[in-house]
PDB file of N, CA and C in Angstrom:
ATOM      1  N   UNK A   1      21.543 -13.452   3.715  1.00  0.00           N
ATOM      2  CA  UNK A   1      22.275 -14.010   4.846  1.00  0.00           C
ATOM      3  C   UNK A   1      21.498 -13.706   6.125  1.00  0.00           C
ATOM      4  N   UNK A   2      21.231 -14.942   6.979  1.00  0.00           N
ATOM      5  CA  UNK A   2      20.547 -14.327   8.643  1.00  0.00           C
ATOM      6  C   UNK A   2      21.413 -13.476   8.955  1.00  0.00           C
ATOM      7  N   UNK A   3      20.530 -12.583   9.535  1.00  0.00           N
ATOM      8  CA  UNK A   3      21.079 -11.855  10.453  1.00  0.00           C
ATOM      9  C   UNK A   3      22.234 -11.899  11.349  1.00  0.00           C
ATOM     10  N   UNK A   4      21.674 -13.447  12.283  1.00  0.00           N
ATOM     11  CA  UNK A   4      23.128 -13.472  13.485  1.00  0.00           C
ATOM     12  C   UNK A   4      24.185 -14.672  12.842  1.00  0.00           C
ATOM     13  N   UNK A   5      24.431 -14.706  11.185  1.00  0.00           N
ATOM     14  CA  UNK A   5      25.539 -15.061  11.053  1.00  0.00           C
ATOM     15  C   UNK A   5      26.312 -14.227   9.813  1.00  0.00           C
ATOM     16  N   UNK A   6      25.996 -12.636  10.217  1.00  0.00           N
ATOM     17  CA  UNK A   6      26.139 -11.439   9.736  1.00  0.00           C
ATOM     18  C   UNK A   6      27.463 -11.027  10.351  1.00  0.00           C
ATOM     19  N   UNK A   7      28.827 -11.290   9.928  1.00  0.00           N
ATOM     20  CA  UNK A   7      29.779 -10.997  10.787  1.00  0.00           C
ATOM     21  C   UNK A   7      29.731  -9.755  11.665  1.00  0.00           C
ATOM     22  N   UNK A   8      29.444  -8.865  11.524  1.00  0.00           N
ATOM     23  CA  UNK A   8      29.634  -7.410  11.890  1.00  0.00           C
ATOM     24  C   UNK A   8      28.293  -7.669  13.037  1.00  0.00           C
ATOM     25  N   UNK A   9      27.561  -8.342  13.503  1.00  0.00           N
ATOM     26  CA  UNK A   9      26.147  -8.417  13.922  1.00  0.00           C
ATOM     27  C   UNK A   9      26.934  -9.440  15.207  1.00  0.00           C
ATOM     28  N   UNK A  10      27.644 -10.702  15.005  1.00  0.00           N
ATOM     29  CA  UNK A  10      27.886 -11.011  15.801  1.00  0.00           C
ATOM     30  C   UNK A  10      29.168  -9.868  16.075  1.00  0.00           C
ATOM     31  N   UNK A  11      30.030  -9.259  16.029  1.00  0.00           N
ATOM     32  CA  UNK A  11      31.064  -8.271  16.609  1.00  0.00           C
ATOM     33  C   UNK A  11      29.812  -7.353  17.839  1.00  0.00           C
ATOM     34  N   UNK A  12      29.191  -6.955  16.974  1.00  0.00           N
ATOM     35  CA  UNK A  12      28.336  -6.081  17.395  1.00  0.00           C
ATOM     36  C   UNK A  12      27.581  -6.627  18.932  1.00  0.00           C
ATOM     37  N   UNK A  13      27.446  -8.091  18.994  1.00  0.00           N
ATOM     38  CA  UNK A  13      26.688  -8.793  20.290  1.00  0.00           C
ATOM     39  C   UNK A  13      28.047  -9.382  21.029  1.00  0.00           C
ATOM     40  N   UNK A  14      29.369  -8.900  20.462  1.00  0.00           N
ATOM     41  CA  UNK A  14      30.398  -9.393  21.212  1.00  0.00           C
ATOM     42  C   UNK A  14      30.477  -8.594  22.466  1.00  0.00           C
ATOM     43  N   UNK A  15      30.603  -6.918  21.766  1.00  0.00           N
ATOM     44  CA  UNK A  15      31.144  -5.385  22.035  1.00  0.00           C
ATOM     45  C   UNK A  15      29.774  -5.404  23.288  1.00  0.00           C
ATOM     46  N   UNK A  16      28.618  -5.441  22.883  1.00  0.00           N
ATOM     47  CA  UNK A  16      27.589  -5.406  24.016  1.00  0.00           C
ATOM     48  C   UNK A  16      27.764  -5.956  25.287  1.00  0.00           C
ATOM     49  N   UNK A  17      28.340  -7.668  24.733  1.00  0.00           N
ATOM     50  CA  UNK A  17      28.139  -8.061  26.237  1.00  0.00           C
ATOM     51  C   UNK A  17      29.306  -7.441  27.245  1.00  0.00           C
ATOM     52  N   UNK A  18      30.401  -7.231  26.138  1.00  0.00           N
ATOM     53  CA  UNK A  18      31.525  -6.722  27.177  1.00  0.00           C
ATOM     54  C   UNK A  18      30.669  -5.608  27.816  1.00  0.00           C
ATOM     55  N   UNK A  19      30.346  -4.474  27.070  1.00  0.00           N
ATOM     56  CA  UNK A  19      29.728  -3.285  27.856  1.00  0.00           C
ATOM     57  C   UNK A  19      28.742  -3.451  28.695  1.00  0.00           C
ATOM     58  N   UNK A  20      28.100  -4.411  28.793  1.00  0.00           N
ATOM     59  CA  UNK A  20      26.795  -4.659  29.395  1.00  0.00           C
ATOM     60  C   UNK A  20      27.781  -4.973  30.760  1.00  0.00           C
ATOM     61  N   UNK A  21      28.742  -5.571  30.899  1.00  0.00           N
ATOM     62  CA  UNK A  21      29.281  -6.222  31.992  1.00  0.00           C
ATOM     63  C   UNK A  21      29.703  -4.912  32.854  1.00  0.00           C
ATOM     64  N   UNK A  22      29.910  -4.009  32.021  1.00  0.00           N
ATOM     65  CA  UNK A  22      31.260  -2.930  32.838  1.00  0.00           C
ATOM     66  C   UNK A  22      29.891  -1.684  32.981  1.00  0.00           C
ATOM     67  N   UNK A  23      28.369  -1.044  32.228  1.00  0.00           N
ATOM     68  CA  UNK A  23      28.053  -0.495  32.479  1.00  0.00           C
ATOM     69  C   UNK A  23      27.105  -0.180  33.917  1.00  0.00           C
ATOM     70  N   UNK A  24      26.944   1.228  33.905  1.00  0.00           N
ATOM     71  CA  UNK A  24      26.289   1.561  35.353  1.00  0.00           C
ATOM     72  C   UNK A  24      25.449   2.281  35.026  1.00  0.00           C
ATOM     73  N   UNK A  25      24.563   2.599  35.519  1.00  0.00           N
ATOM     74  CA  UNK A  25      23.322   4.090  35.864  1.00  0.00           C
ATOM     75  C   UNK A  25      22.489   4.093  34.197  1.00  0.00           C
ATOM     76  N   UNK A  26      22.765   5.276  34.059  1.00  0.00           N
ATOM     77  CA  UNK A  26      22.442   5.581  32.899  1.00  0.00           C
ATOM     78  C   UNK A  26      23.022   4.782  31.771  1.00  0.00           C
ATOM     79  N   UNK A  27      23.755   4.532  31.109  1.00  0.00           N
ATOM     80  CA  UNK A  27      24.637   3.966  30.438  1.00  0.00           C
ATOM     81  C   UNK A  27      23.903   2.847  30.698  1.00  0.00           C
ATOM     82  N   UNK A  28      23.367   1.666  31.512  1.00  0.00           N
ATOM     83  CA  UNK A  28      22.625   0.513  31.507  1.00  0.00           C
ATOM     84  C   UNK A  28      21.016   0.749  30.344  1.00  0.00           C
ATOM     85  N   UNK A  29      20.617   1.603  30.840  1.00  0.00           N
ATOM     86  CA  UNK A  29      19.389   2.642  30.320  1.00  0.00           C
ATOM     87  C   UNK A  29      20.132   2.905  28.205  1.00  0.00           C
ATOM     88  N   UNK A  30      20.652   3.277  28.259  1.00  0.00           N
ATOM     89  CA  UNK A  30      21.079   3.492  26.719  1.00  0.00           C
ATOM     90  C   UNK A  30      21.187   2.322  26.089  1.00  0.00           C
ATOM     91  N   UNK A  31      21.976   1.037  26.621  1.00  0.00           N
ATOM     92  CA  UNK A  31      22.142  -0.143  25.958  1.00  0.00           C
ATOM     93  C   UNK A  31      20.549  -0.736  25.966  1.00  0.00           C
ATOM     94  N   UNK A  32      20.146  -0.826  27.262  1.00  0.00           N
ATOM     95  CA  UNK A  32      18.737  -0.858  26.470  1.00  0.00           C
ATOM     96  C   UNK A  32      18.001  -0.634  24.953  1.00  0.00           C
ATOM     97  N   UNK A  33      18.011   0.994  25.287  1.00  0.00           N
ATOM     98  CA  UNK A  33      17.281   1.307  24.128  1.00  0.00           C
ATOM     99  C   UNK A  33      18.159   0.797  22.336  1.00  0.00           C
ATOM    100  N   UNK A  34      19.406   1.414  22.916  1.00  0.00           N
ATOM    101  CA  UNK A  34      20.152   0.799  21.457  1.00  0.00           C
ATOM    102  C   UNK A  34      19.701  -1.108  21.457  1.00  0.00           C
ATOM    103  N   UNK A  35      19.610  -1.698  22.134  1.00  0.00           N
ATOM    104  CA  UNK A  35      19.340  -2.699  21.893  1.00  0.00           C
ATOM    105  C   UNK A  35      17.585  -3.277  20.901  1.00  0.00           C
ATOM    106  N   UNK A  36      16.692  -2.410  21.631  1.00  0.00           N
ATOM    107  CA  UNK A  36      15.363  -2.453  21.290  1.00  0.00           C
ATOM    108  C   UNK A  36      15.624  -1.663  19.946  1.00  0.00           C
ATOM    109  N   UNK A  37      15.998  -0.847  19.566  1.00  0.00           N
ATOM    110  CA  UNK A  37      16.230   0.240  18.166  1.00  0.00           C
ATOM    111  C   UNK A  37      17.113  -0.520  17.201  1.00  0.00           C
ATOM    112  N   UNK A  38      17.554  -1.873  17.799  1.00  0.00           N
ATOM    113  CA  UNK A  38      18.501  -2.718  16.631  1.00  0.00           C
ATOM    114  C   UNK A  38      18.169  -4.310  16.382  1.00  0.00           C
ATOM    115  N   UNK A  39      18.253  -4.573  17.746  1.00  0.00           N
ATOM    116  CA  UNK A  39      18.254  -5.701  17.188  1.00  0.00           C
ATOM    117  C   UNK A  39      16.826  -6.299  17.112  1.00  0.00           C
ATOM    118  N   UNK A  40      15.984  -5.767  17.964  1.00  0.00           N
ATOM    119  CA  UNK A  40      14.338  -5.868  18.209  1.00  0.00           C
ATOM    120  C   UNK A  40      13.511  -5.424  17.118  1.00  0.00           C
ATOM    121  N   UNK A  41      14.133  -3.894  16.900  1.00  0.00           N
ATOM    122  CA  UNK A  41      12.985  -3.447  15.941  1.00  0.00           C
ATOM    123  C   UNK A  41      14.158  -2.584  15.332  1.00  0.00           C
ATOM    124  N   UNK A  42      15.375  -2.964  14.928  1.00  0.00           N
ATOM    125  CA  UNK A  42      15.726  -2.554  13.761  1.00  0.00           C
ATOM    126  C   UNK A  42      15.278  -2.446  11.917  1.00  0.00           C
ATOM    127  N   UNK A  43      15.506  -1.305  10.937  1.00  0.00           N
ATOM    128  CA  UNK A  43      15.750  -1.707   9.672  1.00  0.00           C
ATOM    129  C   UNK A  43      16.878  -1.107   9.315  1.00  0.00           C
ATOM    130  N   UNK A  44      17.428  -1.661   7.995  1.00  0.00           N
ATOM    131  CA  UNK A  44      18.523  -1.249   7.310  1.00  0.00           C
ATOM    132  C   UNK A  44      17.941  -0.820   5.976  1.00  0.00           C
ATOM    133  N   UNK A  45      18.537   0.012   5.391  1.00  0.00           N
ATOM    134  CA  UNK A  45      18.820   0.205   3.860  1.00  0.00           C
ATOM    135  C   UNK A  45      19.437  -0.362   3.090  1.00  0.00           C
ATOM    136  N   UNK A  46      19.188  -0.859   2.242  1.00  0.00           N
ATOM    137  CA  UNK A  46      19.785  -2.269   0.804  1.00  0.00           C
ATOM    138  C   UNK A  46      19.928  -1.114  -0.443  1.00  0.00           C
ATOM    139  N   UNK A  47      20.460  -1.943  -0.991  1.00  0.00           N
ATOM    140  CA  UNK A  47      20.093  -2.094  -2.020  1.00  0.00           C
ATOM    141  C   UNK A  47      18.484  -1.190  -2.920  1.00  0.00           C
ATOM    142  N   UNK A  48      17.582  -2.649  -3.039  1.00  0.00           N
ATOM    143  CA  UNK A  48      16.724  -3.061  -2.826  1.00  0.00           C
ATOM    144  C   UNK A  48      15.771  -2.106  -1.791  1.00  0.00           C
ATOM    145  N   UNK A  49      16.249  -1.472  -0.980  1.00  0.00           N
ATOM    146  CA  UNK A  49      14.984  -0.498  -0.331  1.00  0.00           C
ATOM    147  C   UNK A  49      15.200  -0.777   1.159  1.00  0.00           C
ATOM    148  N   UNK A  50      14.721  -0.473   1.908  1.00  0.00           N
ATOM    149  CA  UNK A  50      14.392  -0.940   3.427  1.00  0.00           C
ATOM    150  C   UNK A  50      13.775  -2.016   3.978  1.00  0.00           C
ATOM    151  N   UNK A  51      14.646  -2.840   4.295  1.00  0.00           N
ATOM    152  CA  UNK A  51      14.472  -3.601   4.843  1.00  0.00           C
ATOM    153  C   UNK A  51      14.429  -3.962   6.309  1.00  0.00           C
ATOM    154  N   UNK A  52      13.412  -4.778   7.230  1.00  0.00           N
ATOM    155  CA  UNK A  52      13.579  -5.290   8.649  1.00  0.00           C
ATOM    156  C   UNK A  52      14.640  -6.122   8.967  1.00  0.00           C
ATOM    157  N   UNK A  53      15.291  -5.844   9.866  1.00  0.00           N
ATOM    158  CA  UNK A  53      15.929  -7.489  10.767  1.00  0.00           C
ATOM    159  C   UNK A  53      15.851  -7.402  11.725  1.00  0.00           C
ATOM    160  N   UNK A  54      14.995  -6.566  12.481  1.00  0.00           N
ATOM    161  CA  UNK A  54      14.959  -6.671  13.998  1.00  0.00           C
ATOM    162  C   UNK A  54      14.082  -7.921  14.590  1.00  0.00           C
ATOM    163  N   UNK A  55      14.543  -8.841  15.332  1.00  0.00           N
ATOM    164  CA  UNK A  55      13.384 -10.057  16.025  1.00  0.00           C
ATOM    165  C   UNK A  55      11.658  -9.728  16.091  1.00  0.00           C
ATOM    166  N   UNK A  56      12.174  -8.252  16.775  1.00  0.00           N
ATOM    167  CA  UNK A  56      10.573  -8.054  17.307  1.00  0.00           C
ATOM    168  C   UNK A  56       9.640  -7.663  16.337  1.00  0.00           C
ATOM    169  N   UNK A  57      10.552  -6.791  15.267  1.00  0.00           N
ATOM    170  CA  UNK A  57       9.148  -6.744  13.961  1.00  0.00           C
ATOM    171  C   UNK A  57       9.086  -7.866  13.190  1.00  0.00           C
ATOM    172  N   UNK A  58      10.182  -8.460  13.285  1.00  0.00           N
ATOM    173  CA  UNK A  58       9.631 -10.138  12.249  1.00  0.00           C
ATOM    174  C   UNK A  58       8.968 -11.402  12.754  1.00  0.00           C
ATOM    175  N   UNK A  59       8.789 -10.867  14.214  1.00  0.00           N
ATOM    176  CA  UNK A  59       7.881 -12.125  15.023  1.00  0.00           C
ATOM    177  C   UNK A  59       6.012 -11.773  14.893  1.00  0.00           C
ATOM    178  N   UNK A  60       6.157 -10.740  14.090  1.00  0.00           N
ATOM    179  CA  UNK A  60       4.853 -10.674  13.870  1.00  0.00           C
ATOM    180  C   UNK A  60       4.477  -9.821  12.361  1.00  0.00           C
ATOM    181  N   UNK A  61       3.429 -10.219  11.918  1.00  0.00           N
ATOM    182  CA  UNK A  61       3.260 -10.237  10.509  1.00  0.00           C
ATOM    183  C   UNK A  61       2.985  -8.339  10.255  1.00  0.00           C
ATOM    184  N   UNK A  62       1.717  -8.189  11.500  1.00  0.00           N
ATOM    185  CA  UNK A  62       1.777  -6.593  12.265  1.00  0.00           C
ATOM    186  C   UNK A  62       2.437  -5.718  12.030  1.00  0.00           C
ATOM    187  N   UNK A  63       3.200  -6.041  12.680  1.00  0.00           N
ATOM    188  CA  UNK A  63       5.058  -5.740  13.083  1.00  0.00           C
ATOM    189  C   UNK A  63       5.373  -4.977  11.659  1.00  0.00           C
ATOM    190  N   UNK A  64       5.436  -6.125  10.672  1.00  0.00           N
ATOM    191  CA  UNK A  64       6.105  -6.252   9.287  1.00  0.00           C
ATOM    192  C   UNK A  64       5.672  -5.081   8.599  1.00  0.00           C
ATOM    193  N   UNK A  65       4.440  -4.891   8.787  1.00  0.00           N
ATOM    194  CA  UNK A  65       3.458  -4.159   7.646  1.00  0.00           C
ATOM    195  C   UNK A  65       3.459  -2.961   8.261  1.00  0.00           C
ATOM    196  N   UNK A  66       3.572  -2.496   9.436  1.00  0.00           N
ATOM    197  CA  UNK A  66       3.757  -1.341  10.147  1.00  0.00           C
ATOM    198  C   UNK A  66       4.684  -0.570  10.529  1.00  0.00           C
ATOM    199  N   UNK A  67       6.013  -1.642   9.953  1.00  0.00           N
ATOM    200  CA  UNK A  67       7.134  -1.005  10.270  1.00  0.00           C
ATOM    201  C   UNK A  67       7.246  -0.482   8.630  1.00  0.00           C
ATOM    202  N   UNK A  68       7.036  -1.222   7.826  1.00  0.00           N
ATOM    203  CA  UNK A  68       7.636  -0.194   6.506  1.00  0.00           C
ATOM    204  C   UNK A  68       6.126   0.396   5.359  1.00  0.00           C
ATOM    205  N   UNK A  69       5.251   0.743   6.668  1.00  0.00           N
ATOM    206  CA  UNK A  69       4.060   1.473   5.766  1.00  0.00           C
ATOM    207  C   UNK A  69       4.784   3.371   6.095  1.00  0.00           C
ATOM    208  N   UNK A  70       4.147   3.917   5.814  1.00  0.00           N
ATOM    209  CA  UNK A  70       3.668   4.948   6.321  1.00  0.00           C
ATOM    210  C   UNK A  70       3.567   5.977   7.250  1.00  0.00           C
ATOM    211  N   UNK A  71       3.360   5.173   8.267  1.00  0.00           N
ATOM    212  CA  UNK A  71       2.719   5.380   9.424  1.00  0.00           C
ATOM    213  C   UNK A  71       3.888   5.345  10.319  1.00  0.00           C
ATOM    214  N   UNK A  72       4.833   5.095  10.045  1.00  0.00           N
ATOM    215  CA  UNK A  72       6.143   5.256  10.755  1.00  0.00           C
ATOM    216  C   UNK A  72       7.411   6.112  10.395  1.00  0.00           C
ATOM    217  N   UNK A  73       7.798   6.751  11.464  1.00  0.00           N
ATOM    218  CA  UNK A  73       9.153   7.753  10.624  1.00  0.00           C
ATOM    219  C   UNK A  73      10.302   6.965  10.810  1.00  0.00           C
ATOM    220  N   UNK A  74      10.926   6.949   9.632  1.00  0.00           N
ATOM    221  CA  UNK A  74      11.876   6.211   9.625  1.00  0.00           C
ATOM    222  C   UNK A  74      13.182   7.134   9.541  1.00  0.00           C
ATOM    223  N   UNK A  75      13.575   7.331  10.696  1.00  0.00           N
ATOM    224  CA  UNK A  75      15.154   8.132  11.083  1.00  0.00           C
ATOM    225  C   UNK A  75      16.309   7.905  10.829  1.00  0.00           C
ATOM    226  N   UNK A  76      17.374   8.223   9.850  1.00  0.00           N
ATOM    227  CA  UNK A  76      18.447   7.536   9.711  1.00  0.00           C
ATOM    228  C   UNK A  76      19.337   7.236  10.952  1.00  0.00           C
ATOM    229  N   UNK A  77      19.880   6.123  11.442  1.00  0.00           N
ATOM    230  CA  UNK A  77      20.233   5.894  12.283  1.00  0.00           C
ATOM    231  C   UNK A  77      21.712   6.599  12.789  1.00  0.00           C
ATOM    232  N   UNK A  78      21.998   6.964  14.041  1.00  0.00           N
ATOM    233  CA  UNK A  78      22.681   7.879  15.043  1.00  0.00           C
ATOM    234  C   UNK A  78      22.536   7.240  16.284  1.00  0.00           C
ATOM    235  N   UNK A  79      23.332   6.492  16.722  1.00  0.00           N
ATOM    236  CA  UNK A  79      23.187   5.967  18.064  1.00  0.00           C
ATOM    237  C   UNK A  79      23.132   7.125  19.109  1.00  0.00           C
ATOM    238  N   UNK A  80      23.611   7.920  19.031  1.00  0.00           N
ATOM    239  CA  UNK A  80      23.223   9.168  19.845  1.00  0.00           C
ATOM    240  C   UNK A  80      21.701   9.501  20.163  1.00  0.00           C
ATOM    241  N   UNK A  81      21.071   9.530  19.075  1.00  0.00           N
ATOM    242  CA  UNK A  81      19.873   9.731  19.058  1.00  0.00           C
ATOM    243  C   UNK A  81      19.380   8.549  19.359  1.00  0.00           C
ATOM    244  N   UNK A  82      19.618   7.321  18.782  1.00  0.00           N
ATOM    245  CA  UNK A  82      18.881   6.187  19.332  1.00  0.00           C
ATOM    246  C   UNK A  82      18.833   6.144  20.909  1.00  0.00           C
ATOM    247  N   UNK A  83      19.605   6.153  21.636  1.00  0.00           N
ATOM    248  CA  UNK A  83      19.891   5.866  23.118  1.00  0.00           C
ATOM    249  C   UNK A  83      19.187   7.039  23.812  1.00  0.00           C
ATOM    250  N   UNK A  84      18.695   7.940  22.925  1.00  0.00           N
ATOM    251  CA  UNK A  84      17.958   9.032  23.837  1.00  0.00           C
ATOM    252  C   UNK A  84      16.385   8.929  23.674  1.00  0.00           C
ATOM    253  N   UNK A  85      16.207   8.082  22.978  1.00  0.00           N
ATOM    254  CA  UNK A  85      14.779   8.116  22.248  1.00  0.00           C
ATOM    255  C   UNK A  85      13.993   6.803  23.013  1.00  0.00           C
ATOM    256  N   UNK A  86      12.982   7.622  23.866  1.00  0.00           N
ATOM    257  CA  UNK A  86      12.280   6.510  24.768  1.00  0.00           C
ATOM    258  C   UNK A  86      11.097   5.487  23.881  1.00  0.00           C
ATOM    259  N   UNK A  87      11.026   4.812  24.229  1.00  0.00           N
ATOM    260  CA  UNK A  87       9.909   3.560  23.534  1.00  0.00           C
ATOM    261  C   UNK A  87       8.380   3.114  24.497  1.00  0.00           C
ATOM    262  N   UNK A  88       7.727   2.548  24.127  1.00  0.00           N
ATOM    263  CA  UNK A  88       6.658   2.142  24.630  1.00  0.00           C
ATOM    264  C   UNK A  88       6.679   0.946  23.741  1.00  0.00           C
ATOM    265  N   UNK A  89       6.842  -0.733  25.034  1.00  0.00           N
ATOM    266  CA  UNK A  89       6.764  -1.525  24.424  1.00  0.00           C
ATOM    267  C   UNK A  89       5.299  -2.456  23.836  1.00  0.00           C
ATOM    268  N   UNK A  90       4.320  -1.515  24.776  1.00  0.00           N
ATOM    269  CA  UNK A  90       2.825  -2.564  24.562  1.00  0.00           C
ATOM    270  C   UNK A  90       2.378  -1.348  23.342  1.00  0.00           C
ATOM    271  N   UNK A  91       3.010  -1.224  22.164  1.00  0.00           N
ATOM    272  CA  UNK A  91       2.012  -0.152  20.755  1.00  0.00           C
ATOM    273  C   UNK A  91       3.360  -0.906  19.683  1.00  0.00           C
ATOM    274  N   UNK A  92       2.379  -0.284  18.482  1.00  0.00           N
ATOM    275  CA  UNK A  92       3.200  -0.185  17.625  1.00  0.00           C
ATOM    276  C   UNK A  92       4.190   0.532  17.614  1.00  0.00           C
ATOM    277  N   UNK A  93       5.497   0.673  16.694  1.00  0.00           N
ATOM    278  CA  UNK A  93       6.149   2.191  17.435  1.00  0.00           C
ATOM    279  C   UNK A  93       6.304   3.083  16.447  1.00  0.00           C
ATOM    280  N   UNK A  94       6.219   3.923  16.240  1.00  0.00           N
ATOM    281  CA  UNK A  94       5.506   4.945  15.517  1.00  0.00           C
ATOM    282  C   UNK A  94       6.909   5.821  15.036  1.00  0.00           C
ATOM    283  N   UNK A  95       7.799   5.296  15.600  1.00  0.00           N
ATOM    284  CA  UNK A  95       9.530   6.187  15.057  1.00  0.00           C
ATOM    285  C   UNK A  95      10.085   4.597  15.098  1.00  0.00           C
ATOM    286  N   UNK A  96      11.123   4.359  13.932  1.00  0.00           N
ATOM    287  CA  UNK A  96      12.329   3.942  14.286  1.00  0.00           C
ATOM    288  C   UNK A  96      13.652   4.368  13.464  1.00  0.00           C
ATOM    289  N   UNK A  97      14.595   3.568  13.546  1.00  0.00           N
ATOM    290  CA  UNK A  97      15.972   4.010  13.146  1.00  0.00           C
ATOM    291  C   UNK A  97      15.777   3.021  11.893  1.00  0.00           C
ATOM    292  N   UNK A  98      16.964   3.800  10.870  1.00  0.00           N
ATOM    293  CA  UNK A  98      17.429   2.536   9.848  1.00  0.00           C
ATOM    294  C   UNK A  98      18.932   2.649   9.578  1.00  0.00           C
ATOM    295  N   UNK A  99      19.463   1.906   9.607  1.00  0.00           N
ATOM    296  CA  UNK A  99      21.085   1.372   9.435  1.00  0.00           C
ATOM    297  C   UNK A  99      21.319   1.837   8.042  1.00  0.00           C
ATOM    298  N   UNK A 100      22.570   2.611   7.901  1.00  0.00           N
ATOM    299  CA  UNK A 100      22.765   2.067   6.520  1.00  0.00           C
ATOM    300  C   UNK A 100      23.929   0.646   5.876  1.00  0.00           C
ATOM    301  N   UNK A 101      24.394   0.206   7.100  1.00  0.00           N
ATOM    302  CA  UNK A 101      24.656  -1.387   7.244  1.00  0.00           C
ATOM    303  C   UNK A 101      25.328  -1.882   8.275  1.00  0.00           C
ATOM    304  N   UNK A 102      25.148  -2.991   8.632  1.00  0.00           N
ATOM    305  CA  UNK A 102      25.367  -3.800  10.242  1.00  0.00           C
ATOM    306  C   UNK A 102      27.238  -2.987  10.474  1.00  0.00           C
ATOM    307  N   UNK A 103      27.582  -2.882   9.130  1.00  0.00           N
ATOM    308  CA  UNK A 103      29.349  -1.883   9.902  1.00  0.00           C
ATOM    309  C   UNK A 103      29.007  -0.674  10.629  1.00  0.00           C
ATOM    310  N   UNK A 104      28.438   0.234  10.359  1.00  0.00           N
ATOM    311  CA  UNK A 104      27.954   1.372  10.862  1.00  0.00           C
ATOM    312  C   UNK A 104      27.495   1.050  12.432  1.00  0.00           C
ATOM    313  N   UNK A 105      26.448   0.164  12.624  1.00  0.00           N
ATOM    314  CA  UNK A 105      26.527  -0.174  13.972  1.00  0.00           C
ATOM    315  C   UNK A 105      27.167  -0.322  14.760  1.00  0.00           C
ATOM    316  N   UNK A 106      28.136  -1.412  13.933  1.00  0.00           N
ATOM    317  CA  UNK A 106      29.512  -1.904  14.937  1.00  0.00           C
ATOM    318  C   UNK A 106      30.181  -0.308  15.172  1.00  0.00           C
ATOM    319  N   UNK A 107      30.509   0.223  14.059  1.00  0.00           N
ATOM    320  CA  UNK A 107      31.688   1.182  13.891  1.00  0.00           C
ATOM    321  C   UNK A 107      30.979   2.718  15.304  1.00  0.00           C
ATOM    322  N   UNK A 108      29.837   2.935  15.117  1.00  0.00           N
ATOM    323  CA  UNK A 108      29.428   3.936  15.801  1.00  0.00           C
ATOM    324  C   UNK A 108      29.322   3.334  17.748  1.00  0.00           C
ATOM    325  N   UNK A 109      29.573   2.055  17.587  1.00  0.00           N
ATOM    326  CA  UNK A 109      29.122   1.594  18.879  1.00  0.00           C
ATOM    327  C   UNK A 109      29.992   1.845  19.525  1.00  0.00           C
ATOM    328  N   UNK A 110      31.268   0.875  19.099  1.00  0.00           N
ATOM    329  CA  UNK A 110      32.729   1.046  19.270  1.00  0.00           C
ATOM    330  C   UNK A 110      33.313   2.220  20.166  1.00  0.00           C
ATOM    331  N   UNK A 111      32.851   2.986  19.229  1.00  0.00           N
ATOM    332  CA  UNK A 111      33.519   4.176  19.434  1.00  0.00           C
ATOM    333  C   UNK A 111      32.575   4.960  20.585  1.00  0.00           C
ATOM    334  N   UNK A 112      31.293   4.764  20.620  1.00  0.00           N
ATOM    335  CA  UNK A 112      30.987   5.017  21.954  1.00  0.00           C
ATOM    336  C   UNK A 112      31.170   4.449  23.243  1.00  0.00           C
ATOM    337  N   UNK A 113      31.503   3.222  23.087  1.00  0.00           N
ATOM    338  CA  UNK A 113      31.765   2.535  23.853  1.00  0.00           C
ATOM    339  C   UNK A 113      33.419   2.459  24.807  1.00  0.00           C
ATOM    340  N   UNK A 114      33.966   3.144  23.614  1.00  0.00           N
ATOM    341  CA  UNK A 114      35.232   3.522  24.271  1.00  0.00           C
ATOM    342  C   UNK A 114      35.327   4.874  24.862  1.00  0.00           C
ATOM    343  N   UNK A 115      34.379   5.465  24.450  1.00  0.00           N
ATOM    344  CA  UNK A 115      34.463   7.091  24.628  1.00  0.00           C
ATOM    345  C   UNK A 115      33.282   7.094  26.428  1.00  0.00           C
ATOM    346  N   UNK A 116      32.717   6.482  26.303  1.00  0.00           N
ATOM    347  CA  UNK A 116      31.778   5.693  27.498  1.00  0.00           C
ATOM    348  C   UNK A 116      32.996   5.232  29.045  1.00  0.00           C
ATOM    349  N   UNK A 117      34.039   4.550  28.136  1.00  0.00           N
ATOM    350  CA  UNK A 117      34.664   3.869  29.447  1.00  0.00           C
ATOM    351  C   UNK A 117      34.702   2.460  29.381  1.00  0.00           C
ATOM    352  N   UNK A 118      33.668   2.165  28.650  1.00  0.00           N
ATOM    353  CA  UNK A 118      32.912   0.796  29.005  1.00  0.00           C
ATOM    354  C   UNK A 118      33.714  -0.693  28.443  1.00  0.00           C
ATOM    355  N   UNK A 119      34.343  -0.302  27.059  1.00  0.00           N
ATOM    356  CA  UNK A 119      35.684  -1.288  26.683  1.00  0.00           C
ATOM    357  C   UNK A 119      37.077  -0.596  26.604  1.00  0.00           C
ATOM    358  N   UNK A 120      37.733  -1.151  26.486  1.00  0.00           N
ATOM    359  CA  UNK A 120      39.278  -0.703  26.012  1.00  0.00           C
ATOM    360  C   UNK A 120      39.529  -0.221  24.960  1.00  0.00           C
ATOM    361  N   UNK A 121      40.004   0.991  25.131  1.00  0.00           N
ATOM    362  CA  UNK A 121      40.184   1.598  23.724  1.00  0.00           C
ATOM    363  C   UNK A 121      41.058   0.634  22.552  1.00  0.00           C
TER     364      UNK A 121
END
């Protein structure tokens, strides 16, 4: 199934834009990065093994082969930790997160997001 007709994926770009609307300062700075750590250069765990769905590693073949060699630590995903973890967008990136499925996203966002201020509980 694509990605953005992944129910929990669109919830997930619902919950953002609300927060994107209501955040300030720092909190602008975190949705960032959770954004680049998911939907850019996200992977998940299957089944099947680890897999990509982030845009930015599947727009390049690079991308593909570098995100699930080696050469990358692959962190189980913690939005806590994601939103603290700075990036450099002109390299490969040498850390990322992996989902263990698009609910977990929604479910951990949510709940920061209410605990944030940023939607209605």
């Amino acid at each position: 199934m694509p990605m953005l007709t992944e129910p929990a994926v669109a919830d997930f770009y619902h919950l953002f834009g609300q927060s994107a609307l209501n955040a300030k300062g720092e909190q602008r700075t975190f949705l960032e990065r959770l954004h680049w750590f998911t939907i850019e250069f996200g992977l998940i765990r299957q089944a099947n093994g680890l897999r990509v769905f982030g845009a930015g590693i599947m727009s390049s073949k690079n991308e593909v082969v570098h995100a699930l060699s080696d050469e990358v630590e692959v962190i189980p995903f913690s939005l806590e930790k994601v939103i603290r973890q700075e990036y450099e967008v002109w390299q490969l990136q040498p850390l990322l997160f992996a989902l263990d499925s698009f609910d977990q996203l929604v479910d951990e966002f949510r709940f920061w997001t209410e605990k944030q201020g940023l939607v209605a509980a």
